[in-house]
PDB file of N, CA and C in Angstrom:
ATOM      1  N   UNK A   1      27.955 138.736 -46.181  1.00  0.00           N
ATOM      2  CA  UNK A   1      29.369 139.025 -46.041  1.00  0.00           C
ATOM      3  C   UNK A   1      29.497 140.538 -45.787  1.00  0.00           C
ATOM      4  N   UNK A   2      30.248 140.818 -44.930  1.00  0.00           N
ATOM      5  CA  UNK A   2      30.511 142.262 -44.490  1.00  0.00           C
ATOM      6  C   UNK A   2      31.402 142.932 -45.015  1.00  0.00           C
ATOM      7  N   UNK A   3      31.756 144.184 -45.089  1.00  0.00           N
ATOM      8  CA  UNK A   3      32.653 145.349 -45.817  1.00  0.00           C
ATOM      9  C   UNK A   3      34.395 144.492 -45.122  1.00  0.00           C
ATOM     10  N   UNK A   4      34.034 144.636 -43.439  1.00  0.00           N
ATOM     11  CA  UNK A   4      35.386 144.326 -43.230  1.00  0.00           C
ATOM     12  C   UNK A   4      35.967 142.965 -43.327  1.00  0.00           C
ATOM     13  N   UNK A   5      34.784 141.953 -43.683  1.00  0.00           N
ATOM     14  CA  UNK A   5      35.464 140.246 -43.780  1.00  0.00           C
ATOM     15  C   UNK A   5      36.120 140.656 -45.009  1.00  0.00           C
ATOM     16  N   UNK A   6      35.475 141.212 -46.191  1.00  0.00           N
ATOM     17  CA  UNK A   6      36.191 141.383 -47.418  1.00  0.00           C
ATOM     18  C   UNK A   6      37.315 141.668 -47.677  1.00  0.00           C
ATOM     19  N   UNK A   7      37.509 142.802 -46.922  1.00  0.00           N
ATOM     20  CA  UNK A   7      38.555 143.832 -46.795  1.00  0.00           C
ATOM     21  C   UNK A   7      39.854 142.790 -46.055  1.00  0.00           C
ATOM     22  N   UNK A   8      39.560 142.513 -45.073  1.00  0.00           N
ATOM     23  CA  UNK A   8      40.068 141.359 -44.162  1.00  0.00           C
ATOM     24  C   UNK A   8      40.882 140.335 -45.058  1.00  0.00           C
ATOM     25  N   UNK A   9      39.981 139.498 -45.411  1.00  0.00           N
ATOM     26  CA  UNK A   9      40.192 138.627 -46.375  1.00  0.00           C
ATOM     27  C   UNK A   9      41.099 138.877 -47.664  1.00  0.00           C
ATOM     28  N   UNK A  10      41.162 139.947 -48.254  1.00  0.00           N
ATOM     29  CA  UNK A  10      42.076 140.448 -48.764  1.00  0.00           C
ATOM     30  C   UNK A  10      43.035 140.548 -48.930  1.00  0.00           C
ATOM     31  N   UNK A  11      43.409 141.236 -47.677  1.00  0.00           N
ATOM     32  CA  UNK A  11      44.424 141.490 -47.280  1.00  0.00           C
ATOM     33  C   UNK A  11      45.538 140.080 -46.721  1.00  0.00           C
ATOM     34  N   UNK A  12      44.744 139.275 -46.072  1.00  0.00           N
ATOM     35  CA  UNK A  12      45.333 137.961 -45.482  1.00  0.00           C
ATOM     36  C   UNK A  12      45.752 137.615 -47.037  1.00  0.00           C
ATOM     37  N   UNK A  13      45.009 137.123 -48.336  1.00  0.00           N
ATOM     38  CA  UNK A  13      45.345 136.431 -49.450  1.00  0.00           C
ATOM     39  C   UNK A  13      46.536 137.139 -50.276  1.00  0.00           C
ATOM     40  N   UNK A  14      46.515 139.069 -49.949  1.00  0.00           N
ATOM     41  CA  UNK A  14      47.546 139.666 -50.225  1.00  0.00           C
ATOM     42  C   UNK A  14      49.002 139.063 -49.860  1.00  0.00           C
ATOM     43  N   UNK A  15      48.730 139.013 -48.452  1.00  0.00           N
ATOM     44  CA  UNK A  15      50.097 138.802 -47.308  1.00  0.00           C
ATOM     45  C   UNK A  15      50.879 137.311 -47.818  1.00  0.00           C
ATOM     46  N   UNK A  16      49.835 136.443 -47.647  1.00  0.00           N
ATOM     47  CA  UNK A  16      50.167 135.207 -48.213  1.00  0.00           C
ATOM     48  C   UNK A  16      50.833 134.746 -49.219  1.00  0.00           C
ATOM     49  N   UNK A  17      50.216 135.360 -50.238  1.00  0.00           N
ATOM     50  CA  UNK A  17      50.870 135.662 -51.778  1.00  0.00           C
ATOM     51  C   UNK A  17      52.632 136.053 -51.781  1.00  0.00           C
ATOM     52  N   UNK A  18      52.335 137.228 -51.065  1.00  0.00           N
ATOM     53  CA  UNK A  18      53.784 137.784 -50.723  1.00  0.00           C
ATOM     54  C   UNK A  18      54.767 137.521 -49.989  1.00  0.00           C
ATOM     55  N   UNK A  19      53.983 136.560 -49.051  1.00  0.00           N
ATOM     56  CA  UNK A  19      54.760 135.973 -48.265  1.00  0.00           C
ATOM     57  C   UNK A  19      55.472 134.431 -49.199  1.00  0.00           C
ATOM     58  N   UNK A  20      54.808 133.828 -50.073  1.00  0.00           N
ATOM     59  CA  UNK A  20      54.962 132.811 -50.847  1.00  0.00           C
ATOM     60  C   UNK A  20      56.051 133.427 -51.851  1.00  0.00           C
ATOM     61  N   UNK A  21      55.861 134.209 -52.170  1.00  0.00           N
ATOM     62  CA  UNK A  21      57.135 134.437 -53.304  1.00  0.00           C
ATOM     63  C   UNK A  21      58.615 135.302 -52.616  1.00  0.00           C
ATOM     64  N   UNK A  22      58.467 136.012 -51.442  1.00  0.00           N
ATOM     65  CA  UNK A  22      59.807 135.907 -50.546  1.00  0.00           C
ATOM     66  C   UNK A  22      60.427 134.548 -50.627  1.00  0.00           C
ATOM     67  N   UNK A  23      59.432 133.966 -49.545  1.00  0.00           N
ATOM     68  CA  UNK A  23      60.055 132.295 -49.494  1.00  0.00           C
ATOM     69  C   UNK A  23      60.857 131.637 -50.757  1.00  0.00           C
ATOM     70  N   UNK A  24      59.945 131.728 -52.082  1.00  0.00           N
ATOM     71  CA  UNK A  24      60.384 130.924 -52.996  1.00  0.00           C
ATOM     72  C   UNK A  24      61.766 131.649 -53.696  1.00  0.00           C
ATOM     73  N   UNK A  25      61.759 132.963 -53.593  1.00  0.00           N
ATOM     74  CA  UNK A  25      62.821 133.931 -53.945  1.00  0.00           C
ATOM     75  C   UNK A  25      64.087 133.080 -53.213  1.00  0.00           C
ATOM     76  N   UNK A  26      63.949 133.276 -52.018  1.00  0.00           N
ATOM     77  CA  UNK A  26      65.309 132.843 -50.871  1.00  0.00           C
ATOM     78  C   UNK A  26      65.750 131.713 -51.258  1.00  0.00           C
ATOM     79  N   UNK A  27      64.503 130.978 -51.293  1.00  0.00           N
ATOM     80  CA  UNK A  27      64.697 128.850 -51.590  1.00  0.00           C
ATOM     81  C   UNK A  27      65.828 128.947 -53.105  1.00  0.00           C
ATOM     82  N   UNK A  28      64.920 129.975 -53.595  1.00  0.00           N
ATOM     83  CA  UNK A  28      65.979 129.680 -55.161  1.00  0.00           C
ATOM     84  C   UNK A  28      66.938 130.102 -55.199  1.00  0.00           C
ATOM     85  N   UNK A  29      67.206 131.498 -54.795  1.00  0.00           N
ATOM     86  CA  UNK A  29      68.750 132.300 -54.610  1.00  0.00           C
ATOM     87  C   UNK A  29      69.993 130.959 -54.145  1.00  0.00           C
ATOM     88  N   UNK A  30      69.336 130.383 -52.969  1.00  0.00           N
ATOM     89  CA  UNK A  30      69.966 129.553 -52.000  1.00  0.00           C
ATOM     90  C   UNK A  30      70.739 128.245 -52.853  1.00  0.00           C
ATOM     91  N   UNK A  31      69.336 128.154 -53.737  1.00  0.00           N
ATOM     92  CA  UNK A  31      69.451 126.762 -54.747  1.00  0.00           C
ATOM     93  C   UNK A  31      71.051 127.009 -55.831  1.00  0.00           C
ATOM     94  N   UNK A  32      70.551 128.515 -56.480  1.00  0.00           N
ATOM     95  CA  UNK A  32      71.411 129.220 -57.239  1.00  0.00           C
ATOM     96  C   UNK A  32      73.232 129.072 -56.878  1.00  0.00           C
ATOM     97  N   UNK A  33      72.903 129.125 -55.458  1.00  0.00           N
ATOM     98  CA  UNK A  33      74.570 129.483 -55.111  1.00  0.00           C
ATOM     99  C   UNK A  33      74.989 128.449 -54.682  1.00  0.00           C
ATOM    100  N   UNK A  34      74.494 127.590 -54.391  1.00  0.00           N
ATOM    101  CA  UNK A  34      74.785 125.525 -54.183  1.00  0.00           C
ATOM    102  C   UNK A  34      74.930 125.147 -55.794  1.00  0.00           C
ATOM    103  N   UNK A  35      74.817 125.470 -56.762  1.00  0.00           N
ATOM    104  CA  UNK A  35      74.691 124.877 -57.725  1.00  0.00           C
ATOM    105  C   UNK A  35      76.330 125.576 -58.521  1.00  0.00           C
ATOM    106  N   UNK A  36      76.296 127.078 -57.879  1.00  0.00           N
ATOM    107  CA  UNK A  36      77.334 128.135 -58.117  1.00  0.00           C
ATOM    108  C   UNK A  36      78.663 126.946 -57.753  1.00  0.00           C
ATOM    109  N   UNK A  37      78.773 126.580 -56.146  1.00  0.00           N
ATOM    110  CA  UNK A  37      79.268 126.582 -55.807  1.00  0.00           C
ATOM    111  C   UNK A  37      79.731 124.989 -56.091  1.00  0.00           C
ATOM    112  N   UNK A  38      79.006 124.320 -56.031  1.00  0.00           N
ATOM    113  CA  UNK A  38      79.192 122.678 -56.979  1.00  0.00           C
ATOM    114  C   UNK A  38      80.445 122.630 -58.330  1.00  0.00           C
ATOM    115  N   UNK A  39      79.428 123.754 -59.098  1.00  0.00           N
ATOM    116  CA  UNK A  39      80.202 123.854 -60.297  1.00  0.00           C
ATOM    117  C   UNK A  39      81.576 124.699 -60.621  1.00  0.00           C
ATOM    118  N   UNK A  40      81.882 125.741 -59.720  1.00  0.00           N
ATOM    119  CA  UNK A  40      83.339 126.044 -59.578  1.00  0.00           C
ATOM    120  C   UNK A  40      83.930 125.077 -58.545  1.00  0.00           C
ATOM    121  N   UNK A  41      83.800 124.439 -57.812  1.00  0.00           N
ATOM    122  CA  UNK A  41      84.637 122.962 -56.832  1.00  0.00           C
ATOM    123  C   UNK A  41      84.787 121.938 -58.220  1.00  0.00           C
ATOM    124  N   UNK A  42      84.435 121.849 -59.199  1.00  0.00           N
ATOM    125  CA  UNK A  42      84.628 120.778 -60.532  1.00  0.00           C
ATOM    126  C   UNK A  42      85.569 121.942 -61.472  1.00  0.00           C
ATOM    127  N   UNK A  43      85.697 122.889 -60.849  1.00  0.00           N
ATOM    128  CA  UNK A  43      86.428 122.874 -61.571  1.00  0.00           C
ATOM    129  C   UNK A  43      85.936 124.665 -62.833  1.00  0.00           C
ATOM    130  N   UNK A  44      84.835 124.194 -62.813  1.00  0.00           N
ATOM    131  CA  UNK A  44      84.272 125.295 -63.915  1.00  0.00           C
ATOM    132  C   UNK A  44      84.560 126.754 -63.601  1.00  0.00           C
ATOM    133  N   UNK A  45      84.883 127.821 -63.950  1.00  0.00           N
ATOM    134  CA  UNK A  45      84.550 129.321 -63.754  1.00  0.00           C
ATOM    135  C   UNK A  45      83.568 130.513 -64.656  1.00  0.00           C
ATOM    136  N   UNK A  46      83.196 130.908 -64.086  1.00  0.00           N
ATOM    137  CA  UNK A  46      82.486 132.114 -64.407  1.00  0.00           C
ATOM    138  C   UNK A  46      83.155 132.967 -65.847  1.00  0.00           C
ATOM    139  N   UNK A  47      82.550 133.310 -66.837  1.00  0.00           N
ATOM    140  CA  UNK A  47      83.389 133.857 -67.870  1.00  0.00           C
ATOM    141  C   UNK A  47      83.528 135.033 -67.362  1.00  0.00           C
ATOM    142  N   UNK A  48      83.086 135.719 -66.522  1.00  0.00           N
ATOM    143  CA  UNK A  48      83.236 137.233 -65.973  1.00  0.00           C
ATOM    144  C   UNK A  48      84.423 136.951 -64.665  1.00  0.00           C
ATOM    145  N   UNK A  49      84.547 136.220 -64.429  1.00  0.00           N
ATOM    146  CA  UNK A  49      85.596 135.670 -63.466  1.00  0.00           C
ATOM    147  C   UNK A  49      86.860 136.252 -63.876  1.00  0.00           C
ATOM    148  N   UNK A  50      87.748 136.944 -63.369  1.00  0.00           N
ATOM    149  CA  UNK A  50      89.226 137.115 -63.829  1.00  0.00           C
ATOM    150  C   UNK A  50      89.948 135.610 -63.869  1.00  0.00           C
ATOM    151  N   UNK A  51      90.966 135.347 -65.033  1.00  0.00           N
ATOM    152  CA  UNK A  51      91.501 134.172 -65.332  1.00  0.00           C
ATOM    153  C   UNK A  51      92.476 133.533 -63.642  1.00  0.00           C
ATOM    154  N   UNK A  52      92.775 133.207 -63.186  1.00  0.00           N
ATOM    155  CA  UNK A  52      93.837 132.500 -62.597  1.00  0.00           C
ATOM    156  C   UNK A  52      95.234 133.427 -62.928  1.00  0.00           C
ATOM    157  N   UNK A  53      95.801 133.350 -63.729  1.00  0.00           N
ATOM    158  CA  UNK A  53      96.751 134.280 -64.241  1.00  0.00           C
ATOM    159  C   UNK A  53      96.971 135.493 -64.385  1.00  0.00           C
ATOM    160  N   UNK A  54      95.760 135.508 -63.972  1.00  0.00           N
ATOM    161  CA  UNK A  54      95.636 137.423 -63.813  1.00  0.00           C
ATOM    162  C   UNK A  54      95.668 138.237 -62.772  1.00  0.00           C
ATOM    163  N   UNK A  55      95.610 137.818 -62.057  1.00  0.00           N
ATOM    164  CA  UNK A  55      96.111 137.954 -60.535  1.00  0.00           C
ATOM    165  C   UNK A  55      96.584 138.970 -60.065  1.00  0.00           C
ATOM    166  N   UNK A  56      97.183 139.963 -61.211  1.00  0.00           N
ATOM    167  CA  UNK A  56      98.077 141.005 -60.662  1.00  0.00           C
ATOM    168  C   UNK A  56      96.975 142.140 -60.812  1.00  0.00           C
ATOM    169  N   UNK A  57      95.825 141.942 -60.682  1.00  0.00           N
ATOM    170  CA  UNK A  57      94.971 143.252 -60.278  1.00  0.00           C
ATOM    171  C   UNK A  57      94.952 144.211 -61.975  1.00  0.00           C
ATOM    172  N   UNK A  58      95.580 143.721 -63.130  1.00  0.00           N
ATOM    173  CA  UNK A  58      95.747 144.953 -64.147  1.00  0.00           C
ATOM    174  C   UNK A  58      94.753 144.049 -65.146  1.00  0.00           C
ATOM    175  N   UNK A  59      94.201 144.697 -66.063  1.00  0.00           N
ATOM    176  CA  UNK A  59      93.262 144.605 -66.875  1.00  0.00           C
ATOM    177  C   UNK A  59      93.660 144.873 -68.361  1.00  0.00           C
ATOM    178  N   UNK A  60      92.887 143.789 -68.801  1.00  0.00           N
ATOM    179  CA  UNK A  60      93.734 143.612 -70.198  1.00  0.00           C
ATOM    180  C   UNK A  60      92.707 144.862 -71.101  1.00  0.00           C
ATOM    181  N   UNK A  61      93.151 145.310 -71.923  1.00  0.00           N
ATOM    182  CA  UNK A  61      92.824 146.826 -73.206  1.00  0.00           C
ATOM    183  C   UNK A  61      92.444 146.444 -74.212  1.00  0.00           C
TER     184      UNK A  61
END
């Protein structure tokens, strides 16, 4: 085995790697905001969500 198959090889199992957890990052984000978006259409909201009633932009003290 040579200096540069190693080196080579490496680097490809590097790329791969990194390339595998982009992918799975996106797949899940994607998953995340279908699941977001399911569950406020039923109805649910976010507790960081401003209420419905609050509407007028002012913040409660």
């Amino acid at each position: 085995m040579t200096h540069a198959f190693y080196v080579l090889a490496s680097y490809g199992v590097a790329a791969v790697v990194i390339l595998a957890l982009v992918i799975w990052t996106v797949a899940d984000g994607r998953a995340r905001r279908r699941e977001l978006a399911e569950l406020e259409a039923a109805g649910l909201r976010r507790r960081s969500a401003a209420p419905a009633s609050a509407s007028t932009g002012k913040t409660a003290s």
